[in-house]
C-alpha atoms as a PDB file:
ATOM      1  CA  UNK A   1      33.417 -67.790  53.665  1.00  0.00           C
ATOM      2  CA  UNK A   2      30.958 -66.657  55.952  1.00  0.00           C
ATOM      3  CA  UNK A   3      27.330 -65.169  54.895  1.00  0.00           C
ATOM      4  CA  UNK A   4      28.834 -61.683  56.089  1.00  0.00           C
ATOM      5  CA  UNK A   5      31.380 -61.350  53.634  1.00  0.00           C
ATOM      6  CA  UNK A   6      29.163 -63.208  50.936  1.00  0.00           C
ATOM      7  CA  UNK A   7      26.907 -60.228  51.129  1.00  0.00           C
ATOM      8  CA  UNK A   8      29.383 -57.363  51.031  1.00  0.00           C
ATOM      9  CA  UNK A   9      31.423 -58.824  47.689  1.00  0.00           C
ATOM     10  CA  UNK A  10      27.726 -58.951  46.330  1.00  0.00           C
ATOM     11  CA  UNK A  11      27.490 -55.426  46.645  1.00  0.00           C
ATOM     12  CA  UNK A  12      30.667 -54.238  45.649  1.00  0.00           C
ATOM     13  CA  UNK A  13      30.298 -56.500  42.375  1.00  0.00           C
ATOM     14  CA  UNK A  14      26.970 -54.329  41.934  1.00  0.00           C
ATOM     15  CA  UNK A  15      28.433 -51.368  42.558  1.00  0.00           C
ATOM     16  CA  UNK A  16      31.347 -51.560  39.877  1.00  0.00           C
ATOM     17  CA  UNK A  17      28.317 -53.056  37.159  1.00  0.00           C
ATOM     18  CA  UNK A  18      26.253 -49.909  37.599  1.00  0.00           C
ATOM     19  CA  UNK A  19      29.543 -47.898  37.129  1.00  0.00           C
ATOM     20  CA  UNK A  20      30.917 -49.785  34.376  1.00  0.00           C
ATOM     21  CA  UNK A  21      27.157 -49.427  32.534  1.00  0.00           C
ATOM     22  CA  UNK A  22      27.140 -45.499  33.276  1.00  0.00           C
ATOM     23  CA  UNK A  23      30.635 -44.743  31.814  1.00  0.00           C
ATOM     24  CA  UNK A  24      29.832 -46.549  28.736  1.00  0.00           C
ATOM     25  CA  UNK A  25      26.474 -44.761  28.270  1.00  0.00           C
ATOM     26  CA  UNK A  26      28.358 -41.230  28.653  1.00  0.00           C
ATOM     27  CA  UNK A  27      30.678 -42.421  26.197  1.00  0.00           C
ATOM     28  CA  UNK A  28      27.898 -43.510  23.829  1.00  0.00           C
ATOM     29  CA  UNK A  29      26.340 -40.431  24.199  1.00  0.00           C
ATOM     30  CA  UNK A  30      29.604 -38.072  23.712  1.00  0.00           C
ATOM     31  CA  UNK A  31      31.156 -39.197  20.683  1.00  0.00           C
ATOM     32  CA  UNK A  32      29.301 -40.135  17.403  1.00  0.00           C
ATOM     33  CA  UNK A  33      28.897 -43.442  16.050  1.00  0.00           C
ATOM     34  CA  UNK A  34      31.502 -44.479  14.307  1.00  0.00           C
ATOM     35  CA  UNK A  35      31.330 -47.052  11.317  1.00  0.00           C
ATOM     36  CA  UNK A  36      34.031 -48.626   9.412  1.00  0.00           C
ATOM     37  CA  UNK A  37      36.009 -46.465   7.093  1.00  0.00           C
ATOM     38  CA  UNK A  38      38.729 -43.672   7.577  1.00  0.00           C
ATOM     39  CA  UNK A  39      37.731 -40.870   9.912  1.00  0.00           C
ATOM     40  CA  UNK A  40      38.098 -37.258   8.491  1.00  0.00           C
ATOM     41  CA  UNK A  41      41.132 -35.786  10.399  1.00  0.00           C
ATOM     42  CA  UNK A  42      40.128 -32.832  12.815  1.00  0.00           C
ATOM     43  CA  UNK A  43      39.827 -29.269  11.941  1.00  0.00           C
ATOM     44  CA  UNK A  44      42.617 -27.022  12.892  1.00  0.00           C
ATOM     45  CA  UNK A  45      41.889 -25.054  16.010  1.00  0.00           C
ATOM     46  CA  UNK A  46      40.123 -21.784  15.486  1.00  0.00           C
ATOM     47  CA  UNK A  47      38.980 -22.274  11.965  1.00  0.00           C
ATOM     48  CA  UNK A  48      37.327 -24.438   9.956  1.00  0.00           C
ATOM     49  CA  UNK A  49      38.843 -26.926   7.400  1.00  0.00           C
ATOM     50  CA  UNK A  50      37.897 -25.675   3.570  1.00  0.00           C
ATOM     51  CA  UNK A  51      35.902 -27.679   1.907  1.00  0.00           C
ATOM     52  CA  UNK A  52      35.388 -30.259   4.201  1.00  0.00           C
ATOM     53  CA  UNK A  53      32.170 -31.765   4.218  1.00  0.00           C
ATOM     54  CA  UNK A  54      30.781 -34.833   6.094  1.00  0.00           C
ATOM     55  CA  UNK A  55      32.508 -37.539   7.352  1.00  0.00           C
ATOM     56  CA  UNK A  56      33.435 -40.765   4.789  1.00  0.00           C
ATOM     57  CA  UNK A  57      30.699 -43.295   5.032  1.00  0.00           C
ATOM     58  CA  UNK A  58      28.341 -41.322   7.450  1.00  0.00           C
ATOM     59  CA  UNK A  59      24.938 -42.109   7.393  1.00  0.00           C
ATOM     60  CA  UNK A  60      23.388 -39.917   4.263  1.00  0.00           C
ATOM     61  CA  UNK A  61      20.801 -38.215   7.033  1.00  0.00           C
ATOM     62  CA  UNK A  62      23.871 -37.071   8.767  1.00  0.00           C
ATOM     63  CA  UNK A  63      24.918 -34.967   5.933  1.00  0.00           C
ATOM     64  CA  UNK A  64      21.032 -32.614   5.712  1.00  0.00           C
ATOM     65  CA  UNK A  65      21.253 -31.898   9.291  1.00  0.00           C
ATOM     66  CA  UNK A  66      20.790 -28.038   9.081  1.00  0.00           C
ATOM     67  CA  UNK A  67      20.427 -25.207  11.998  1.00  0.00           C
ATOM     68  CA  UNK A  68      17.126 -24.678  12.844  1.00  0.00           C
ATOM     69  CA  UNK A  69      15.500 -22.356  10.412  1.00  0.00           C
ATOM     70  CA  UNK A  70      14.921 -19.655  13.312  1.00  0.00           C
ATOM     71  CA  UNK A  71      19.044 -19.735  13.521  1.00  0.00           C
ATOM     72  CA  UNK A  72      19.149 -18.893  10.165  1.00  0.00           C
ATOM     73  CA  UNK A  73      17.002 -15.780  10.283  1.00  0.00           C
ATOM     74  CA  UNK A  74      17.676 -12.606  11.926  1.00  0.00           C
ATOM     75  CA  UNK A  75      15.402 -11.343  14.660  1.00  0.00           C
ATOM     76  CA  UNK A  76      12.565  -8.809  14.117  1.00  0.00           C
ATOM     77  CA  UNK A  77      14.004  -5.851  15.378  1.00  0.00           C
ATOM     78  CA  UNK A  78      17.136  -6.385  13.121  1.00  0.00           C
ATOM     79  CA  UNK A  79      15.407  -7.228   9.943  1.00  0.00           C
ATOM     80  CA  UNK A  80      15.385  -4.745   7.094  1.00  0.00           C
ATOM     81  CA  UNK A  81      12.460  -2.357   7.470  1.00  0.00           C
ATOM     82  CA  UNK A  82       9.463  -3.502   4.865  1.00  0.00           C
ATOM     83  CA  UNK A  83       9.308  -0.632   2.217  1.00  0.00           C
ATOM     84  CA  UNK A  84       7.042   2.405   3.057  1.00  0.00           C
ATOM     85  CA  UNK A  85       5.666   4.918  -0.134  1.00  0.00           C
ATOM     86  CA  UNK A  86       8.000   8.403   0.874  1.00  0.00           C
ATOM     87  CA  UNK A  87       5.423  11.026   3.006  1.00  0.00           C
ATOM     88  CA  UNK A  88       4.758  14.048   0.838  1.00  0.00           C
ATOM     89  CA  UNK A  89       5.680  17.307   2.369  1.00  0.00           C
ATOM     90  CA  UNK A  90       3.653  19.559   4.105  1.00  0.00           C
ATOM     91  CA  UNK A  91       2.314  22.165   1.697  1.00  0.00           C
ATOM     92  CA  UNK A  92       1.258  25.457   1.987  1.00  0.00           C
ATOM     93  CA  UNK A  93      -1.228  26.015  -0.546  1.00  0.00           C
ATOM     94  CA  UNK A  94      -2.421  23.337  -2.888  1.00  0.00           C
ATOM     95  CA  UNK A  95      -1.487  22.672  -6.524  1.00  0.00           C
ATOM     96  CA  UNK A  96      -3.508  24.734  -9.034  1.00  0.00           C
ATOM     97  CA  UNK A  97      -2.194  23.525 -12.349  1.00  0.00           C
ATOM     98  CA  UNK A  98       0.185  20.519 -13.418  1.00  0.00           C
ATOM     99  CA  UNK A  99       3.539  21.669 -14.995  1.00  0.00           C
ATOM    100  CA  UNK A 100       5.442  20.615 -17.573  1.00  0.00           C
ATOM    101  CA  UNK A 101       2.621  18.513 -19.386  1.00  0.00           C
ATOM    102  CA  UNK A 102       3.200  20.123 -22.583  1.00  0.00           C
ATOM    103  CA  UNK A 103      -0.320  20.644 -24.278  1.00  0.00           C
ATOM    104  CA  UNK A 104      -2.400  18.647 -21.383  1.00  0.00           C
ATOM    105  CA  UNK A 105      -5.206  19.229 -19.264  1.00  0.00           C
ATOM    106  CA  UNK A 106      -6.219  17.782 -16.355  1.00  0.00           C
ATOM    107  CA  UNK A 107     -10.457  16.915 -15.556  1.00  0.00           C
ATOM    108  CA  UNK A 108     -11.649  16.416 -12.238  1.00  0.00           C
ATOM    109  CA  UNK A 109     -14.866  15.475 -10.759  1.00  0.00           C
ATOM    110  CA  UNK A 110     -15.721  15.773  -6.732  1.00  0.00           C
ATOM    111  CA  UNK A 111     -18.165  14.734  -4.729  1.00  0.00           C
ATOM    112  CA  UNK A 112     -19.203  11.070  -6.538  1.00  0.00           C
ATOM    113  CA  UNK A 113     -19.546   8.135  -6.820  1.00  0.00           C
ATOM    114  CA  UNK A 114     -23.482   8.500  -7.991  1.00  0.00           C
ATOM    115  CA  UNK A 115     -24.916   5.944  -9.696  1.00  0.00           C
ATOM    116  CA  UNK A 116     -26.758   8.306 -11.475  1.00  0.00           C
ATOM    117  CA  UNK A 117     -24.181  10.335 -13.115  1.00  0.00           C
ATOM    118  CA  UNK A 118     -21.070   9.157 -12.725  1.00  0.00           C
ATOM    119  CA  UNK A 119     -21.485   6.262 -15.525  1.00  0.00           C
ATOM    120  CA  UNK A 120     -22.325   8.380 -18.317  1.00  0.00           C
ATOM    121  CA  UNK A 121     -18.962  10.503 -17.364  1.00  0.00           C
ATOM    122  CA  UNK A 122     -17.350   7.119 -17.332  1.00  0.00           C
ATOM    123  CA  UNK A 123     -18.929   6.233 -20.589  1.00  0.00           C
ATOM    124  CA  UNK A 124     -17.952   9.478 -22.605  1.00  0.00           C
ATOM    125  CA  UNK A 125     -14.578   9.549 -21.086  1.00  0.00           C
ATOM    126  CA  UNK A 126     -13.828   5.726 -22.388  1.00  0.00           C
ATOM    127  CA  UNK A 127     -15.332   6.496 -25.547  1.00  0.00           C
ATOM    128  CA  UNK A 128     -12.506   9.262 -26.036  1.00  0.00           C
ATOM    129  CA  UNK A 129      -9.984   7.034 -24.611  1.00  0.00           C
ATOM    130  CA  UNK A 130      -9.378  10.031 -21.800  1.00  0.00           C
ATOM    131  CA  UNK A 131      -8.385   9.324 -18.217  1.00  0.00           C
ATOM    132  CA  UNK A 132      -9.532  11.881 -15.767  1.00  0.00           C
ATOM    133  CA  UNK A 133      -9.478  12.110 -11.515  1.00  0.00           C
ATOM    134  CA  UNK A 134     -12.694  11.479  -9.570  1.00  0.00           C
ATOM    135  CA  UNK A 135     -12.328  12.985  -5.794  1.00  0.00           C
ATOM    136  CA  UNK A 136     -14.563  10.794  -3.908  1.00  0.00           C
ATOM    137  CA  UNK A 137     -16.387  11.139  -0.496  1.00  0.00           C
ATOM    138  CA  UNK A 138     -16.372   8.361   1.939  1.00  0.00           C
ATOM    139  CA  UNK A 139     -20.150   7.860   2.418  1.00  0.00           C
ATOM    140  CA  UNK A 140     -20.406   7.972  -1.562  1.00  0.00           C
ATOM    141  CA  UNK A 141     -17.820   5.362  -1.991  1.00  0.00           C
ATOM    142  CA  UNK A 142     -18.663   3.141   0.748  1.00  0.00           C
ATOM    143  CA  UNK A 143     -22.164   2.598  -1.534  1.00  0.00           C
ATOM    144  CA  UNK A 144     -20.981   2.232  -4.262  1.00  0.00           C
ATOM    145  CA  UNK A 145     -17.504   0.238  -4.763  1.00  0.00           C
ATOM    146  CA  UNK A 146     -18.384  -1.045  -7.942  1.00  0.00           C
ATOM    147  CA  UNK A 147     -18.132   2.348  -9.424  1.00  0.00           C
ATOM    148  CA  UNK A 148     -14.947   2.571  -7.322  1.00  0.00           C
ATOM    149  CA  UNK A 149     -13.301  -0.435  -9.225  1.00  0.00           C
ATOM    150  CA  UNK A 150     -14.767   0.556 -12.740  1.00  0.00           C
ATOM    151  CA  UNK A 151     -12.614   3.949 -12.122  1.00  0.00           C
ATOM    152  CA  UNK A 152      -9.374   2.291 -11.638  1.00  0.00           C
ATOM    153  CA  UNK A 153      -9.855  -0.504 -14.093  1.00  0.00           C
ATOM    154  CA  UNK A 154     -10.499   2.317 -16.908  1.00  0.00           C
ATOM    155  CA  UNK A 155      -7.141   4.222 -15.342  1.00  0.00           C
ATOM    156  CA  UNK A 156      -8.891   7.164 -13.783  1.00  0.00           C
ATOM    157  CA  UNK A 157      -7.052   8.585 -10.240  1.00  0.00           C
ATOM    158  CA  UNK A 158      -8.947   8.408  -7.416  1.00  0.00           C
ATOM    159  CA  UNK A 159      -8.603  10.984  -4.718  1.00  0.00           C
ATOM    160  CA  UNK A 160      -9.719  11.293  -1.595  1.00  0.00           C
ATOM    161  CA  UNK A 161     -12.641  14.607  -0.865  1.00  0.00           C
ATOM    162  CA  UNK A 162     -13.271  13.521   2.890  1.00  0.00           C
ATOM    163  CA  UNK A 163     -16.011  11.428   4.123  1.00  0.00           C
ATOM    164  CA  UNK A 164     -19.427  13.934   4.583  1.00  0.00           C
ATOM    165  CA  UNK A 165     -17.715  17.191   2.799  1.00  0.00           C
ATOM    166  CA  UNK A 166     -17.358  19.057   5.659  1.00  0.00           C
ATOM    167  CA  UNK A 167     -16.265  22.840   5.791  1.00  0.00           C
ATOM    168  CA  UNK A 168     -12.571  21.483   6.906  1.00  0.00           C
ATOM    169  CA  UNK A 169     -11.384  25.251   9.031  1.00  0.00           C
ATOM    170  CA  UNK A 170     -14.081  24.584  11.170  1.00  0.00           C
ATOM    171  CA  UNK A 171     -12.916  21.076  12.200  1.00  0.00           C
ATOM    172  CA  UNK A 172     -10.893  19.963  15.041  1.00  0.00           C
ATOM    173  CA  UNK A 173      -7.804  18.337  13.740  1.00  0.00           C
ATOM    174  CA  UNK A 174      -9.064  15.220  15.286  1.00  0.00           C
ATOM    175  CA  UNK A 175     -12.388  15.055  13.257  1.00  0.00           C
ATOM    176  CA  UNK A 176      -9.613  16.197  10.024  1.00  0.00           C
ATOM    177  CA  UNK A 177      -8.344  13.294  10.814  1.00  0.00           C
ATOM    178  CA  UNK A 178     -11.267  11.126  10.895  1.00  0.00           C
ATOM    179  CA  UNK A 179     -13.111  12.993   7.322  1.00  0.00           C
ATOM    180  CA  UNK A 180      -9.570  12.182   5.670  1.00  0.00           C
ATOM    181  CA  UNK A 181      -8.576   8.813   7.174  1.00  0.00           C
ATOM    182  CA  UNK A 182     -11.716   6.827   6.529  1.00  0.00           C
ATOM    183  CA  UNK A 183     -12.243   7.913   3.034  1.00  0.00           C
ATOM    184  CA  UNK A 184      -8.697   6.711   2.562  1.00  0.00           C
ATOM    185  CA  UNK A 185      -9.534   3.118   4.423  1.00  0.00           C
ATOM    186  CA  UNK A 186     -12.297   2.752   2.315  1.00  0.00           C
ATOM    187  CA  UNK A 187     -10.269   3.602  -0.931  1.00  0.00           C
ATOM    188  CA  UNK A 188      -7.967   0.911  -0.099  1.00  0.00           C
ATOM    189  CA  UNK A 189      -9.777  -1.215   0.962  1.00  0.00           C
ATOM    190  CA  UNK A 190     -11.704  -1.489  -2.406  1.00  0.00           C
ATOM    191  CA  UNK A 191      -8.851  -0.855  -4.723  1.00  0.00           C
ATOM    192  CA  UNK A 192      -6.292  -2.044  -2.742  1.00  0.00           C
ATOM    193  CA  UNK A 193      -4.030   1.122  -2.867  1.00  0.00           C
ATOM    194  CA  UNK A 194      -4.800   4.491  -0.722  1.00  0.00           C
ATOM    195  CA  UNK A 195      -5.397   7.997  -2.446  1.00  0.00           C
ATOM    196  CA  UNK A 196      -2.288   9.711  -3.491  1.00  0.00           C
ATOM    197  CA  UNK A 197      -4.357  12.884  -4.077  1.00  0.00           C
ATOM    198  CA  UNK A 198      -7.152  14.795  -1.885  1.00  0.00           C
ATOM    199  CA  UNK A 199      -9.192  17.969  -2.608  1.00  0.00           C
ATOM    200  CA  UNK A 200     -10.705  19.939   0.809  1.00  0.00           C
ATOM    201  CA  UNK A 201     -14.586  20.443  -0.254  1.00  0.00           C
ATOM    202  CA  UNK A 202     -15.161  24.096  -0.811  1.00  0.00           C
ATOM    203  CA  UNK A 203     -11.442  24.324  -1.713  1.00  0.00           C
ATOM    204  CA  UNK A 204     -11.438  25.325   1.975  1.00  0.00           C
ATOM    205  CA  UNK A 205      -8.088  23.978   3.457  1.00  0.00           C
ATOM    206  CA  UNK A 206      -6.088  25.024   6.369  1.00  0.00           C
ATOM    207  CA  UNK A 207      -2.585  23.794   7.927  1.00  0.00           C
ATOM    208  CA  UNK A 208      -4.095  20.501   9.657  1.00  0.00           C
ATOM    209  CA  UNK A 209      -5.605  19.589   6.504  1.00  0.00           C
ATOM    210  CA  UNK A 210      -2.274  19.663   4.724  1.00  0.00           C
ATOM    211  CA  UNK A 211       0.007  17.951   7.663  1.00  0.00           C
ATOM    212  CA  UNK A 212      -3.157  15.617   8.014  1.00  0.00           C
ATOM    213  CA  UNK A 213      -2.957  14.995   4.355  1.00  0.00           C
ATOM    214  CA  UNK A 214       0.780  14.625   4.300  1.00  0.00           C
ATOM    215  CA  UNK A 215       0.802  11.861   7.202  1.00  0.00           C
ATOM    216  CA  UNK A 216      -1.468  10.013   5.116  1.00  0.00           C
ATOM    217  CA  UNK A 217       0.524  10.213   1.905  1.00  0.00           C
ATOM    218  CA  UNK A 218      -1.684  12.602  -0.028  1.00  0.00           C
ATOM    219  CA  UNK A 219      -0.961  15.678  -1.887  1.00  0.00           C
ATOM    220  CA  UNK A 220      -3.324  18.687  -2.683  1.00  0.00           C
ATOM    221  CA  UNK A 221      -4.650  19.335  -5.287  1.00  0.00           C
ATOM    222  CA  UNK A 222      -7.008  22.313  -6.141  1.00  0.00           C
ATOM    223  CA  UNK A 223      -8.281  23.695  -9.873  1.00  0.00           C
ATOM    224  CA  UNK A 224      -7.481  26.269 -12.683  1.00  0.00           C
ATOM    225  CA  UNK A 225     -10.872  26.640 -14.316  1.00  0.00           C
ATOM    226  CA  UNK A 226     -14.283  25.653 -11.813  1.00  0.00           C
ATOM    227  CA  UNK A 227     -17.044  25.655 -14.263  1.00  0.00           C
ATOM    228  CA  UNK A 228     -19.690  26.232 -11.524  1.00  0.00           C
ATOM    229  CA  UNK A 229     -21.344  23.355 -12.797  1.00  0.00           C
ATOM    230  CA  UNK A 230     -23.469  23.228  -9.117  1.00  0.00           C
ATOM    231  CA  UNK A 231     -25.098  26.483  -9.885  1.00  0.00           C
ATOM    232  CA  UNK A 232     -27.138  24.095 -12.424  1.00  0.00           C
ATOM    233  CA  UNK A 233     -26.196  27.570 -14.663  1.00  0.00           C
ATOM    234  CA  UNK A 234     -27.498  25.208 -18.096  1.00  0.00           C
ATOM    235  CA  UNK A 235     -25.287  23.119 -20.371  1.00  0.00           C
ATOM    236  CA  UNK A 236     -24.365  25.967 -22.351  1.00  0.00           C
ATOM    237  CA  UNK A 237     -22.806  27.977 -19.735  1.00  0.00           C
ATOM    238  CA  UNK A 238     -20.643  24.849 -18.499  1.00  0.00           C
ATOM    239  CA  UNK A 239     -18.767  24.171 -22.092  1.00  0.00           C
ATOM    240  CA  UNK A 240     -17.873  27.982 -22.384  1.00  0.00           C
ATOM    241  CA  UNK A 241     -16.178  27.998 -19.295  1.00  0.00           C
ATOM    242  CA  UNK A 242     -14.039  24.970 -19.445  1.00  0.00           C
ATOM    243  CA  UNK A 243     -13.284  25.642 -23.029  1.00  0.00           C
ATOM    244  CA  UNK A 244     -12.308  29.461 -22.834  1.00  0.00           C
ATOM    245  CA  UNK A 245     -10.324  28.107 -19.440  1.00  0.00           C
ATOM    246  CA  UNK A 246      -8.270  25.710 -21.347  1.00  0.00           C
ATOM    247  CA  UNK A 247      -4.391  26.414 -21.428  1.00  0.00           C
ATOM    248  CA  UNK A 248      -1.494  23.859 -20.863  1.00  0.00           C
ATOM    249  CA  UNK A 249      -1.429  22.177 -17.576  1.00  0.00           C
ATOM    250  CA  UNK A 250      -5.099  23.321 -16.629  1.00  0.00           C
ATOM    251  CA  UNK A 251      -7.134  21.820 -13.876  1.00  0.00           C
ATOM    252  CA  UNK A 252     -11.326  21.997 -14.327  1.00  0.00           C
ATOM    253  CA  UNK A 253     -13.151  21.166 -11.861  1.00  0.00           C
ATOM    254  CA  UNK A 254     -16.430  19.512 -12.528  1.00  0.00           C
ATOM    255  CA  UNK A 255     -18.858  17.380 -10.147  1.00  0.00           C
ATOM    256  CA  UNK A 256     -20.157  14.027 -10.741  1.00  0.00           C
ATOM    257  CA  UNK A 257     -22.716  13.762  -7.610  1.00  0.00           C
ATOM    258  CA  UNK A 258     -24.015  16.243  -5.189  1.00  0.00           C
ATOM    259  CA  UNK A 259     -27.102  17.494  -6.753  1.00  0.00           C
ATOM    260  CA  UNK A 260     -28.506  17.132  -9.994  1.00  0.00           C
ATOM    261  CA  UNK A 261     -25.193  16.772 -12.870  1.00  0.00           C
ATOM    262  CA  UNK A 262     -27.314  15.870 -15.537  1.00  0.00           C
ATOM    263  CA  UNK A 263     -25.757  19.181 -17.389  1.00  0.00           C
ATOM    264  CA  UNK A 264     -22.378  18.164 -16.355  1.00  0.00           C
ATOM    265  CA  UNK A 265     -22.780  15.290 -18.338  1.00  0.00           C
ATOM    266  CA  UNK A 266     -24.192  16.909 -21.155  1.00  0.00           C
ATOM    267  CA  UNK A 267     -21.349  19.556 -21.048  1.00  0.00           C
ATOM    268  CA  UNK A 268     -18.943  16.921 -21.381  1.00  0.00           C
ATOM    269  CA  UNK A 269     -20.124  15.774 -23.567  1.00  0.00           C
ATOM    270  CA  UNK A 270     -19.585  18.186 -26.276  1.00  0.00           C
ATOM    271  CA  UNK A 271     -16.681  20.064 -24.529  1.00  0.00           C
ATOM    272  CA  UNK A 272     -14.532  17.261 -24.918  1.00  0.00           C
ATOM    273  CA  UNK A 273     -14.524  16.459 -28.153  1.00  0.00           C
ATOM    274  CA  UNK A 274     -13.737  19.994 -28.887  1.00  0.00           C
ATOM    275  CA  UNK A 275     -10.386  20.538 -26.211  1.00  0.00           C
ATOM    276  CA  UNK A 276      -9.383  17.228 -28.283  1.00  0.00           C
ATOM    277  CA  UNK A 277      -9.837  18.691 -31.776  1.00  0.00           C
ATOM    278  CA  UNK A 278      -8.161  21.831 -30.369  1.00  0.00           C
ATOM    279  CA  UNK A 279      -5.080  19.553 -29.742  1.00  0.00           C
ATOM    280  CA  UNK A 280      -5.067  19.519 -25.948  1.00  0.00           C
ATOM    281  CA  UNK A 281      -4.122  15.844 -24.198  1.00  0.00           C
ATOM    282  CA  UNK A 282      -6.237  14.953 -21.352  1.00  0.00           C
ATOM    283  CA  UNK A 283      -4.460  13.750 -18.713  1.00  0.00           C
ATOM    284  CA  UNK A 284      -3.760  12.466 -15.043  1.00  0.00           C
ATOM    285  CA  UNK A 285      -1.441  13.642 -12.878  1.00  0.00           C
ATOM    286  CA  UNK A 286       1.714  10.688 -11.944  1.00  0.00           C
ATOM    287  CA  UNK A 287       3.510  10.555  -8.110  1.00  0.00           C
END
């Protein structure tokens, strides 16, 4: 044979090796690896067989082979939407008095926290087992979040009284915004929940302050019976006027900072005693 035809034969021979090689590693690669033992039958086209499960004498990894988890989860923009608390309508006119209470009153405090004053209202109310709502100011409550947490922890509803108690009419709805929205940041922030409740200082309020207050899951809430307590008129003056305003569902308005309270604290603490003995409930409003 001469060296010619030597050298072509070679190279066919190589040729059909590297083909041979290549068909089994597509095989290899196609069809799983069989070990001894019957093979499961195939699953009728177009549905699956019930019940089967993985083939007998598989390997036992085999058998936890799952999707991967993103497979198994639906996408963002499909999921359930997380759960939202319901916005409040947009009032009108803010609530005066709580309804169907029965023989309760509501008591209500703006303007704090102070560290001056508003422990010895928290003091007198705990002693009397009362729960009242303290309408805060942002700049207050930013100072003082202890006083913040010792409200909630003794049950007391915090509301929201805007950050520098502003004369809201004269505000753009912007700066509305901005009084209302902090005070509520700040609320959460430190309690953890946001004000259901806000009060416009000077019980001045006008439509942006409601659909501001709305958007931001508050309702309004105003007073029956304002005992003037900022007039500094004495102690005297205060507990006649929140006792001969008592009536069922009442609101009295009080103040725990702004100026000096130290008769708002006295007042309370001999007015209270007596709207108890008189058979009232002191209460907190519930959303």
């Amino acid at each position: 044979m001469t060296s010619g035809r030597r050298a072509v034969l070679r190279l066919v021979a190589a040729l059909g090796a590297t083909a041979t090689v290549g068909v089994l590693a597509a095989d290899r690669l196609a069809a799983p690896e069989r070990t001894t033992g019957a093979a499961a039958p195939p699953a009728p086209l177009g549905r699956a067989a019930a019940g089967a499960g993985p083939a007998a004498g598989a390997p036992a990894q085999a058998a936890r082979l799952r999707p991967a988890a993103y497979r198994l989860q639906p996408m963002t923009a499909y999921a359930p939407p997380a759960f939202r608390r319901a916005v409040p309508p947009v009032r009108q006119r803010p609530f005066l008095s709580m309804s169907g209470v029965g023989r309760s009153m509501v008591l209500s405090f703006d303007d704090g926290p102070d560290p001056r004053y508003t422990p010895a209202i928290l003091e007198i109310l705990r002693r009397h087992d009362c729960r009242a709502m303290f309408f805060v100011c942002g700049e207050m409550a930013v100072e003082n979040p202890d006083l913040l947490r010792r409200m909630a922890e003794d049950g007391h509803v915090v509301g929201n009284h805007s950050w520098s108690h502003p004369l809201i009419p004269k505000l753009r709805p912007s700066r509305i915004r901005d009084e209302l929205g902090s005070t509520s940041e700040v609320v959460e922030r430190t309690l953890g929940t946001a004000p259901l409740w806000y009060r416009a200082p000077y019980g001045a309020w006008n439509r942006h302050s409601f659909e501001i207050g709305a958007e931001l899951g508050m309702e309004p809430l105003a007073w029956t019976v304002d005992t003037l307590d900022w007039k500094e008129p004495g102690t005297d003056t205060i507990v006649r006027r929140a006792l001969d305003g008592a009536a069922p569902g009442a609101v009295v308005l009080s103040h725990d900072a702004g100026g000096d309270r130290s008769q708002s604290v006295a007042a309370l603490r001999r007015y209270l005693p007596e709207l108890l003995d008189a058979g009232y409930h002191i209460t907190v409003p519930r959303r």
